[in-house]
Protein backbone atom coordinates (compact mmCIF):
# COMPACT_ATOMS: atom_id res chain seq x y z
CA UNK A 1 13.82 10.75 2.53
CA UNK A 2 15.82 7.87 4.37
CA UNK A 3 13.39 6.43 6.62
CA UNK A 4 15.21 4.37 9.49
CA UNK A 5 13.19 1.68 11.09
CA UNK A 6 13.47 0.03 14.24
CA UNK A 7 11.87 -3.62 14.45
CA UNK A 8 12.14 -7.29 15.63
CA UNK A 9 15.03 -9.98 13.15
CA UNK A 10 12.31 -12.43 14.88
CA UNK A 11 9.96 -14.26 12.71
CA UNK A 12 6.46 -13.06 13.07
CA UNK A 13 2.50 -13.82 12.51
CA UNK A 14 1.14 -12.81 9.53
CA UNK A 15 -0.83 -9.51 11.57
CA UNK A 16 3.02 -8.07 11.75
CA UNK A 17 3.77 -8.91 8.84
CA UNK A 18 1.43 -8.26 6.14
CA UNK A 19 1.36 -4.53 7.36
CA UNK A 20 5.02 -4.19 7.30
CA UNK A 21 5.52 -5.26 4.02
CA UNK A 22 2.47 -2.98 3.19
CA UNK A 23 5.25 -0.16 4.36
CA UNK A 24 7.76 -1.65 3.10
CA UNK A 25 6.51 -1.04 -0.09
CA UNK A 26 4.90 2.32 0.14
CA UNK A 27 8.49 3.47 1.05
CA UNK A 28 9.82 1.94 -2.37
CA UNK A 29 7.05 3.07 -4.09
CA UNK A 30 7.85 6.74 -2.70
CA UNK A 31 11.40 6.75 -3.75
CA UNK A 32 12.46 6.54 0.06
CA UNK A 33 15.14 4.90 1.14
CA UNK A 34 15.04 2.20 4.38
CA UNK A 35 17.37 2.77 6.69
CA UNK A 36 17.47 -0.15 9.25
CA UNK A 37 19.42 -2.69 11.42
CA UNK A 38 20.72 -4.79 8.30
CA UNK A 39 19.55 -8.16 9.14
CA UNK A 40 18.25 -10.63 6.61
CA UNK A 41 15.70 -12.56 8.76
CA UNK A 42 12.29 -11.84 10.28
CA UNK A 43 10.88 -8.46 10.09
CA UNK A 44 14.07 -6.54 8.65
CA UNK A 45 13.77 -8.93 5.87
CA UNK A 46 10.52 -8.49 5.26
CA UNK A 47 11.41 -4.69 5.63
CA UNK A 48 14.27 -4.98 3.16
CA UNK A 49 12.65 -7.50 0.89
CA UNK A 50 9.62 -4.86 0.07
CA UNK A 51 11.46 -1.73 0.14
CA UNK A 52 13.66 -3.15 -2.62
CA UNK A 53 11.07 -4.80 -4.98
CA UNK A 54 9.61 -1.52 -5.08
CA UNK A 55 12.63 0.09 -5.80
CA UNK A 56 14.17 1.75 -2.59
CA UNK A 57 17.14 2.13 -1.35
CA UNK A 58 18.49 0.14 1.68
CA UNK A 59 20.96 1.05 4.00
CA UNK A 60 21.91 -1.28 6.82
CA UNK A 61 23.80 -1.01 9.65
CA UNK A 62 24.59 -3.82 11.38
CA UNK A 63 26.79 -4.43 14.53
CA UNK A 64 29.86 -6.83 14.82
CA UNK A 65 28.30 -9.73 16.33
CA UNK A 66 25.56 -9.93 14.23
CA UNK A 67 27.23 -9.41 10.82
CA UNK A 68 26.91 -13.18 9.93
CA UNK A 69 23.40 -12.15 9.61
CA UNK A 70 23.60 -8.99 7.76
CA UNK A 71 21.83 -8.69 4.23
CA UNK A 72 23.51 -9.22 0.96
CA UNK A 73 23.03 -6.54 -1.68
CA UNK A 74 22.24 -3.44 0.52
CA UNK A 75 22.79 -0.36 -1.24
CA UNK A 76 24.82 0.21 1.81
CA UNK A 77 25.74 -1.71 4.33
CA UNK A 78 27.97 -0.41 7.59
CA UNK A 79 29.03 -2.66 10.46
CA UNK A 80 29.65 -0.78 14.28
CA UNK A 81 31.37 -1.96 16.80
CA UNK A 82 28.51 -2.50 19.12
CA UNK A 83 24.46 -1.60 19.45
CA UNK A 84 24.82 2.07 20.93
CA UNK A 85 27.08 3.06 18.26
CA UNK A 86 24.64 0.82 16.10
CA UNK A 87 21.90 3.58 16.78
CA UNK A 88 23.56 6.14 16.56
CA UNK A 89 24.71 5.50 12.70
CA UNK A 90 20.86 4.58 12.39
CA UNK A 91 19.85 8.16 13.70
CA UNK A 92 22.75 9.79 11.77
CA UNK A 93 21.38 8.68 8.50
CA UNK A 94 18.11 8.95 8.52
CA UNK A 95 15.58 12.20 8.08
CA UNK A 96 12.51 10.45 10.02
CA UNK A 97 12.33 7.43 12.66
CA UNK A 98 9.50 4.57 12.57
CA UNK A 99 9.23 2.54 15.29
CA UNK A 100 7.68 -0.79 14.30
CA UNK A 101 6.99 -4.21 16.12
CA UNK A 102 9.71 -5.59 18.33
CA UNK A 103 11.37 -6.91 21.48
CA UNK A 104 13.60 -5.63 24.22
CA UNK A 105 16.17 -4.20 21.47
CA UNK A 106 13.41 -2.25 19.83
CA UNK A 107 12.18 -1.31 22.67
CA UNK A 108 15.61 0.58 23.84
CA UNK A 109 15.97 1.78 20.32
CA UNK A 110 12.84 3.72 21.01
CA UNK A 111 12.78 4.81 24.44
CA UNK A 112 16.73 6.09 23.57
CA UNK A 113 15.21 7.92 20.67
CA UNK A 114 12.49 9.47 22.50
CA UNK A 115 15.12 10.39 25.14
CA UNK A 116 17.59 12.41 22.34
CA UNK A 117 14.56 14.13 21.03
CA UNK A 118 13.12 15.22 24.20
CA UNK A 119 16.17 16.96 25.34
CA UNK A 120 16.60 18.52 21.84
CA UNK A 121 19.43 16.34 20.67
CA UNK A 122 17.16 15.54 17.12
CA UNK A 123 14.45 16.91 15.80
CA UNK A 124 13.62 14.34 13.69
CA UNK A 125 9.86 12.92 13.06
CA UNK A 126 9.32 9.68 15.12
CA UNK A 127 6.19 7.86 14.22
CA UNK A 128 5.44 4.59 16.38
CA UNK A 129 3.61 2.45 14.32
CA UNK A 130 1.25 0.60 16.30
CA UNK A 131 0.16 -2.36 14.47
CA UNK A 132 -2.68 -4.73 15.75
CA UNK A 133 -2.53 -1.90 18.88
CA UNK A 134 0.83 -3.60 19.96
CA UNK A 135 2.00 -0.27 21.52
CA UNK A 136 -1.50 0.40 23.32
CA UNK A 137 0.14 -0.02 26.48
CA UNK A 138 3.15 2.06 25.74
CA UNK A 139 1.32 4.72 24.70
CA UNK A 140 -1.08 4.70 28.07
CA UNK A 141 2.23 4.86 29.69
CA UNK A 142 3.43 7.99 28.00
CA UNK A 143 0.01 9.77 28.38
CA UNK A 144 0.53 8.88 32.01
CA UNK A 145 4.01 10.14 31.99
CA UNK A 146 2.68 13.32 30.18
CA UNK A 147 0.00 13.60 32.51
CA UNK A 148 1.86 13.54 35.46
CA UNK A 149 4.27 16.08 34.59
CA UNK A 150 7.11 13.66 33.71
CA UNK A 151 7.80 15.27 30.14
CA UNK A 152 8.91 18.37 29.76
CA UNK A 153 7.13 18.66 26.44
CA UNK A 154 3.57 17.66 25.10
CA UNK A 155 3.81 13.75 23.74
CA UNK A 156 2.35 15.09 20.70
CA UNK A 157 5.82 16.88 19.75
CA UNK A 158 7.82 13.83 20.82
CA UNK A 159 6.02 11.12 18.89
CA UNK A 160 3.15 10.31 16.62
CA UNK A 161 0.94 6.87 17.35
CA UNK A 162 0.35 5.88 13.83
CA UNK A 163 -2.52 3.32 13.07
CA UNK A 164 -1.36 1.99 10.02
CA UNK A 165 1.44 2.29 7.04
CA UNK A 166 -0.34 4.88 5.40
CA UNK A 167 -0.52 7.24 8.17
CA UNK A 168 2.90 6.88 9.03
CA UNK A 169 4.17 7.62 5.97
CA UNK A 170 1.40 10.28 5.11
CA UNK A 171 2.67 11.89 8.97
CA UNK A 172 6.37 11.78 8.02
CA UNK A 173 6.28 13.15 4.49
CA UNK A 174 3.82 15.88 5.69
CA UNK A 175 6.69 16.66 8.33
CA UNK A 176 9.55 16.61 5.60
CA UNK A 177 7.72 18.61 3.05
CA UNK A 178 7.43 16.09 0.63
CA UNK A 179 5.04 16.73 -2.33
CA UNK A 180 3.20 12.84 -2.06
């Protein structure tokens, strides 16, 4: 399964970290591949550091004015013109979507995500990984939005709040079919 994921190039405190690269590697381990944003610094190298130590596959896609920072040795590694058609190579190559830690970018990765699904555009699994309950308030919002009649669907069939890296992953191979 190629697994994109959506999180912050920043360098982060050890609670962000330490759980990523507990993904990281359970997505190697699984014979997944990563498919993310193709940076080599902060949490897309941790990312792309574990995934490949455990033997994944990476497949970056970076955007013009951030290829200086793009990772060496991908498996794959595509450059776009700018961040919209950024995500849209990201969505067109992967079979599931984990949203992880991040700032304003990650932020409109997701929300642009959620957007595609809920008018049908994907039906990919999106899983929001909410480390260290960074996306408590995000998901208050969308329960709200839900709530109040603002989605057209239940939240439970746009997204999944996942707790940790094991639930994520357990979530999203349970929605592929994939014998674990």
């Amino acid at each position: 399964m190629n697994i994109c994921v959506f999180c912050s190039a920043a360098d982060l405190d050890d609670r962000y970290v330490t759980p990523a690269r507990q993904f990281a590697e359970l997505i190697g381990k699984g014979g997944h591949a990563l498919v993310w944003g193709g940076s080599d610094a902060g949490l897309m190298k941790v990312m792309a550091d574990g995934v490949q130590e455990a033997g994944g596959k990476l497949i970056g896609v970076s955007v013009e004015f951030l290829a200086h920072k793009a990772r060496e040795g991908a498996d794959e590694m595509v450059v776009t013109k700018d961040l919209a058609e950024r995500k849209a190579q990201m969505l067109a190559r992967a079979d599931a979507i984990v949203i992880m830690v991040g700032g304003m970018g990650t932020l409109d990765e997701a929300t642009e995500i959620l957007e595609l699904r809920k008018h049908g555009l994907h039906t990919k699994p999106v899983v929001l990984l909410n480390t260290a309950g960074f996306y408590d308030g995000l998901k208050e919002q969308f329960q709200r939005m839900e709530s109040e009649g603002f989605l057209p669907l239940p939240l439970t069939d746009l997204v999944f709040f996942a707790a940790d890296a094991v639930g994520a992953l357990a979530y999203l191979e349970e929605k592929a079919g994939v014998q674990a």
